[in-house]
Protein backbone atom coordinates (compact mmCIF):
# COMPACT_ATOMS: atom_id res chain seq x y z
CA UNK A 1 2.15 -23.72 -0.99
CA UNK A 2 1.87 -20.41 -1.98
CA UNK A 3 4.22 -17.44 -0.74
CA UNK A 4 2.41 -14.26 1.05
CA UNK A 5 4.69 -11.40 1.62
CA UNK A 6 2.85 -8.35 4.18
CA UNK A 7 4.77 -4.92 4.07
CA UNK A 8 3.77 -2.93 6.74
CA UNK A 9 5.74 1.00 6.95
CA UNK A 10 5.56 2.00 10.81
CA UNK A 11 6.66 5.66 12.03
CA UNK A 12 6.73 6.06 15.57
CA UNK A 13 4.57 2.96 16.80
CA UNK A 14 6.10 1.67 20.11
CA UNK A 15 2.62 1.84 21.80
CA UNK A 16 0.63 0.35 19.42
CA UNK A 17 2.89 -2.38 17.69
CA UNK A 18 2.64 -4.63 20.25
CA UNK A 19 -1.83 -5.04 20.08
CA UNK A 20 -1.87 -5.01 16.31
CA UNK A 21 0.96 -7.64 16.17
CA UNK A 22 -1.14 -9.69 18.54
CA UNK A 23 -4.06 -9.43 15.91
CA UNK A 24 -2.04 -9.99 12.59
CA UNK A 25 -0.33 -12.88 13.90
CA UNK A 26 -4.09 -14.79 15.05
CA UNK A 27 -4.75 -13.99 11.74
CA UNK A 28 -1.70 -15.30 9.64
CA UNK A 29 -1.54 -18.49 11.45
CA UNK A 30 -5.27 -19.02 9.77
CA UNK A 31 -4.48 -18.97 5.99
CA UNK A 32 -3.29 -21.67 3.76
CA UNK A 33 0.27 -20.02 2.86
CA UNK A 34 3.28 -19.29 3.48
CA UNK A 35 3.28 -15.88 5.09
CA UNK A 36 6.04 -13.18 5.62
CA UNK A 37 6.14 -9.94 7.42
CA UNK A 38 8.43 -6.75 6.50
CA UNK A 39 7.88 -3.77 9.16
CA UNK A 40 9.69 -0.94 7.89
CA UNK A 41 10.29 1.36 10.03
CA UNK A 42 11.22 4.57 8.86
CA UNK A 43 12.44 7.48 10.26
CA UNK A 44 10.69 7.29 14.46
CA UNK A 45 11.62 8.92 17.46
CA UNK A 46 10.57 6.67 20.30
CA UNK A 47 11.20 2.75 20.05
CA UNK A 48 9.39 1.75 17.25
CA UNK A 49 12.42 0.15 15.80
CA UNK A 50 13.46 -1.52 19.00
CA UNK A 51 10.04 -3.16 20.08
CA UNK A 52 9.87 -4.47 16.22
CA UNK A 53 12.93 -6.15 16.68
CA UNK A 54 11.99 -7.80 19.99
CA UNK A 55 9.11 -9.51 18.25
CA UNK A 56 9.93 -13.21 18.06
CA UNK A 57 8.49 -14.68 14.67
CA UNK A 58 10.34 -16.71 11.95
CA UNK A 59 8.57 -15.60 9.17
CA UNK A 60 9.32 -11.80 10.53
CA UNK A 61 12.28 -8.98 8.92
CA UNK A 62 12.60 -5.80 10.58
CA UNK A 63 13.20 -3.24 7.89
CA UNK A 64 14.85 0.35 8.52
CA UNK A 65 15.08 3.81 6.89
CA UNK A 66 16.53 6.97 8.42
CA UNK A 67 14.12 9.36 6.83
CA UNK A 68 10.28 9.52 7.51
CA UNK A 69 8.83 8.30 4.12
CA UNK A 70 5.62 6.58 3.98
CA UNK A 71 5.89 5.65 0.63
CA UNK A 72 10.04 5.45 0.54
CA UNK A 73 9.04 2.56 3.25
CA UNK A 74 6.32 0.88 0.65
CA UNK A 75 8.92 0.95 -1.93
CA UNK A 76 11.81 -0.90 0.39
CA UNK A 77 10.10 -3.63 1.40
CA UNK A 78 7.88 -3.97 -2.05
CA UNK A 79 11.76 -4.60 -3.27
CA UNK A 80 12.64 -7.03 -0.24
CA UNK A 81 9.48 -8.68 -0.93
CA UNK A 82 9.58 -9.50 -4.55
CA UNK A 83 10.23 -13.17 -4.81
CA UNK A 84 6.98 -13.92 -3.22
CA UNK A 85 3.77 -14.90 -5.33
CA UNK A 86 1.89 -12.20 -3.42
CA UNK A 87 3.23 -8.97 -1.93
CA UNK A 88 0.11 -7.01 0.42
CA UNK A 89 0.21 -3.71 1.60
CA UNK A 90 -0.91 -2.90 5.05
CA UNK A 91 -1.08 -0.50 7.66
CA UNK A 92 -0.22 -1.24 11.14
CA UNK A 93 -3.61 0.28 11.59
CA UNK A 94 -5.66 -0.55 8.77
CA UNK A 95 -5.43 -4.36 7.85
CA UNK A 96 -8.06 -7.64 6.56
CA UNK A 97 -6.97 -11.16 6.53
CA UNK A 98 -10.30 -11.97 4.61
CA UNK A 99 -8.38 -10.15 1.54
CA UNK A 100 -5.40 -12.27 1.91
CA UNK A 101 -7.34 -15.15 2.02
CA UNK A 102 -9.21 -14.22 -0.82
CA UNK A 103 -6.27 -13.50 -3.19
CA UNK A 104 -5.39 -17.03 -3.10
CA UNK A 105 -9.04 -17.14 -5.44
CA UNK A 106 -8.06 -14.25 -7.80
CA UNK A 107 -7.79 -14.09 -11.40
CA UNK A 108 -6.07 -10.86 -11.36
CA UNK A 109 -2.68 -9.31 -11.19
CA UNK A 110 -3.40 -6.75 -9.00
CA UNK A 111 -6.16 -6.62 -6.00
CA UNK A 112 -7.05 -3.42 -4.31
CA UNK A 113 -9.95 -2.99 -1.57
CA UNK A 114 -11.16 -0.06 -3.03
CA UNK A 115 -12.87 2.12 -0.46
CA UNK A 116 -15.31 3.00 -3.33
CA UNK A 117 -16.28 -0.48 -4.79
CA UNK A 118 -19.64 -1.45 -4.68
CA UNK A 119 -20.73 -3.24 -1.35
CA UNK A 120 -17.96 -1.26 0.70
CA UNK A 121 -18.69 -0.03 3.91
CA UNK A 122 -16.40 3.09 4.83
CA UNK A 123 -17.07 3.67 8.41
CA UNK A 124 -14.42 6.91 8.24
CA UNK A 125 -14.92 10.44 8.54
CA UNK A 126 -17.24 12.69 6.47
CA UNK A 127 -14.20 14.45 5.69
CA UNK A 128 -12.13 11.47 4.72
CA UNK A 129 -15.00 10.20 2.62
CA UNK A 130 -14.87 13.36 0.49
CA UNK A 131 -11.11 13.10 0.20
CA UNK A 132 -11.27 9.57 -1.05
CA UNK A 133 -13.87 11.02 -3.37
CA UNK A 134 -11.61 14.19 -4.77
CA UNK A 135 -9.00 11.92 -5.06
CA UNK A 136 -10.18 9.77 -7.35
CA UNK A 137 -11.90 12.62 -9.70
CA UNK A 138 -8.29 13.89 -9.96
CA UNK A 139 -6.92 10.26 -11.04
CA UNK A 140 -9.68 10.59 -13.98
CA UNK A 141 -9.02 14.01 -14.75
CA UNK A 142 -5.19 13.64 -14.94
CA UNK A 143 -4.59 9.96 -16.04
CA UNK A 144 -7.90 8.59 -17.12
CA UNK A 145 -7.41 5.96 -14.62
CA UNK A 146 -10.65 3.64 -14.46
CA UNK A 147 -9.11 2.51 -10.90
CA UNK A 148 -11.07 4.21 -8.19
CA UNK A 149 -9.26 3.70 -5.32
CA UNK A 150 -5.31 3.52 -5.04
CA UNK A 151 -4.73 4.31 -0.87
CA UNK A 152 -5.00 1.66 1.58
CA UNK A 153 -5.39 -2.45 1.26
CA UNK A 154 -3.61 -3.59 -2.10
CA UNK A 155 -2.11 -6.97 -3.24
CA UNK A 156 0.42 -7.39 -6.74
CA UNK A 157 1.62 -10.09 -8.01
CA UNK A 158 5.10 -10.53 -7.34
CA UNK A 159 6.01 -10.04 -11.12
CA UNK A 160 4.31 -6.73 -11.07
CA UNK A 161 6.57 -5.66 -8.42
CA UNK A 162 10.02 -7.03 -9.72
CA UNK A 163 9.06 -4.91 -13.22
CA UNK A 164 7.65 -2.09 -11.89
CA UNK A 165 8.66 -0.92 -8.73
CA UNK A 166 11.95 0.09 -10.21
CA UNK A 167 10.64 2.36 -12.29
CA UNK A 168 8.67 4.76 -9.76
CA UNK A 169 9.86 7.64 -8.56
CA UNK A 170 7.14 9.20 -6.19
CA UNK A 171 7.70 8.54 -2.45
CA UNK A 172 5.54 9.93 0.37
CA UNK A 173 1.73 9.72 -0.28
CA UNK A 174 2.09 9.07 -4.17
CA UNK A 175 4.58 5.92 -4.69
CA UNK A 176 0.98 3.16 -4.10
CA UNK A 177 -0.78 5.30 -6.52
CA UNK A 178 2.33 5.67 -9.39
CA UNK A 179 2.91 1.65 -9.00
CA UNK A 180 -1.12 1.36 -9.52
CA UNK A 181 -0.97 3.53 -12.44
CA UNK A 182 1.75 1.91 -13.86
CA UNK A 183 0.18 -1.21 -13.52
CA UNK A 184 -3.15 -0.21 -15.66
CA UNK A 185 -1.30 1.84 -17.94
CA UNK A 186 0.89 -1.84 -18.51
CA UNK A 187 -2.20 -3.60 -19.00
CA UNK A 188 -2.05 -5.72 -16.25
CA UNK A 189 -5.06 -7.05 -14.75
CA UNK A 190 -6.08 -5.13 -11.40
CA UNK A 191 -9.57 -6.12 -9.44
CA UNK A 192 -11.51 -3.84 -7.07
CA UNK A 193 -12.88 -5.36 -4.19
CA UNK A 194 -14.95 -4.48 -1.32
CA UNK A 195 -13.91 -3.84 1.61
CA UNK A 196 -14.87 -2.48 4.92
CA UNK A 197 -13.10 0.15 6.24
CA UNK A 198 -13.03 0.31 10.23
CA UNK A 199 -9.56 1.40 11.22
CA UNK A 200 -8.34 0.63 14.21
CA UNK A 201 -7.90 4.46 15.87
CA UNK A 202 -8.04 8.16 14.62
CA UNK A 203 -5.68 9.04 12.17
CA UNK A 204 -2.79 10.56 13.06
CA UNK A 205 -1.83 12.93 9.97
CA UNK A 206 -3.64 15.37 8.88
CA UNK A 207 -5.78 15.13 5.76
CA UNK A 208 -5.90 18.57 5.03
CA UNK A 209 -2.50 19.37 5.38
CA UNK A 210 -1.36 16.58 2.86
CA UNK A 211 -3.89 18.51 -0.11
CA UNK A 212 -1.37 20.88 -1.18
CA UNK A 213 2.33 18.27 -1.57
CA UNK A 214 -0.25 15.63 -3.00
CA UNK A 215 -1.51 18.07 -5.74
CA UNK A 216 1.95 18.81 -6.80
CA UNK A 217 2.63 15.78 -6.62
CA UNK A 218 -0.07 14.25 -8.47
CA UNK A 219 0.73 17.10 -11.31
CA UNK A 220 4.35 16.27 -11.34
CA UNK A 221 3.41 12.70 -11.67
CA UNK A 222 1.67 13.46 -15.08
CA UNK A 223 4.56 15.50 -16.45
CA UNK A 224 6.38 12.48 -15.89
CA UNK A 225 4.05 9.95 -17.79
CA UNK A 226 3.97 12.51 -20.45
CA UNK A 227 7.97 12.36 -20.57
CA UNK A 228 8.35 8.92 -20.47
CA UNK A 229 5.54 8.73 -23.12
CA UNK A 230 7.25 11.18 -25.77
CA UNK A 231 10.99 9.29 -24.82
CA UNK A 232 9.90 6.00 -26.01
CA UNK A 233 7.22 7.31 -29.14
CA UNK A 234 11.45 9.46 -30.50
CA UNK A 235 13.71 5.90 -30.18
């Protein structure tokens, strides 16, 4: 039987763990694998950590981090979850057991539900829309990335993960995009589906104030491709 791994990051979540659980569980107990959970909490100020760990589920690990790190919590339980076939990112908030079903079908390497891929449905903001939109202009204009969506719903391969994952070094909003960069740029096989996005409440951070740290970080990003690319071209 095949081995599912589902990282979920969660920051300050003791009101809402509890439904979504409830949902995600109805759905794992439908699909025709062996499915794992890591909730990493990171960094919260109410009892996120405490109502994650009173969840009673075999196939569940309650992760921890000190610091709040969206994409420092990806990273730690991408890591804990790398023996798996499959490792899925979701948020608590934003999730699709029809794509975990599916990747038990795919001839790929890497799956994302691209936001953008033909036959999606993105029920979000006018605002969010655009930024989805900007976002992926900048991925072409900086990295010639043919991917057109790197945020949100993505499965790897659990090979992808044990080689690459060490090697990223973005955390907060970047460290999906830098492993889905790394990926292409590898030559490993990555498949946009559709997907329909519906989440589950408003979002909670603001998309305007992350513009400015993801621009830097998107540039900083390229320096570091460019690095990496002139280190290996002198050995």
């Amino acid at each position: 039987m095949p081995t599912i791994a589902i990282v979920i990051p969660i920051h300050n979540e003791a009101a809402f763990l509890g439904k979504a659980w409830e949902q995600l569980a109805t759905g794992f107990a439908t699909l025709a694998a062996e499915v794992s959970v890591f909730l990493v909490e990171n960094g919260s100020t109410d009892q996120t950590r405490e109502m994650a760990e009173s969840i009673r589920a075999p196939s569940l690990s309650v992760l921890s981090l000190p610091k709040a790190d969206y994409g420092a919590a990806m990273k730690h339980g991408f890591l804990a979850a790398a023996t798996a076939d499959w490792v899925v990112n979701f948020d608590i908030d934003y999730f699709s057991i029809p794509f975990v079903r599916n990747l038990l079908e795919a001839d790929a390497d890497v799956v994302i539900a691209s936001k953008r891929a033909p036959g999606s449905d993105d029920r979000r903001s006018i605002i969010r829309r655009g930024g989805t939109l900007a976002f992926n202009l900048l991925l072409k204009a900086l990295f010639g990335s043919r991917v057109s969506d790197t945020h949100g719903i993505k499965a790897f391969r659990g090979e992808v993960i044990r080689e690459l994952v060490p090697t990223t070094t973005r955390t907060q909003d970047l460290f999906d995009t830098e492993l889905v960069l790394r990926a292409e740029m590898a030559g490993y096989r990555i498949n946009e589906v559709p997907v329909v996005v519906e989440e589950l409440r408003e979002a909670r951070s603001s998309f305007v104030k992350r513009i400015p740290r993801t621009l830097r970080g998107m540039i900083q990003l390229r320096r570091s491709f460019s690095m990496e690319r002139r280190n290996t071209r002198s050995r």
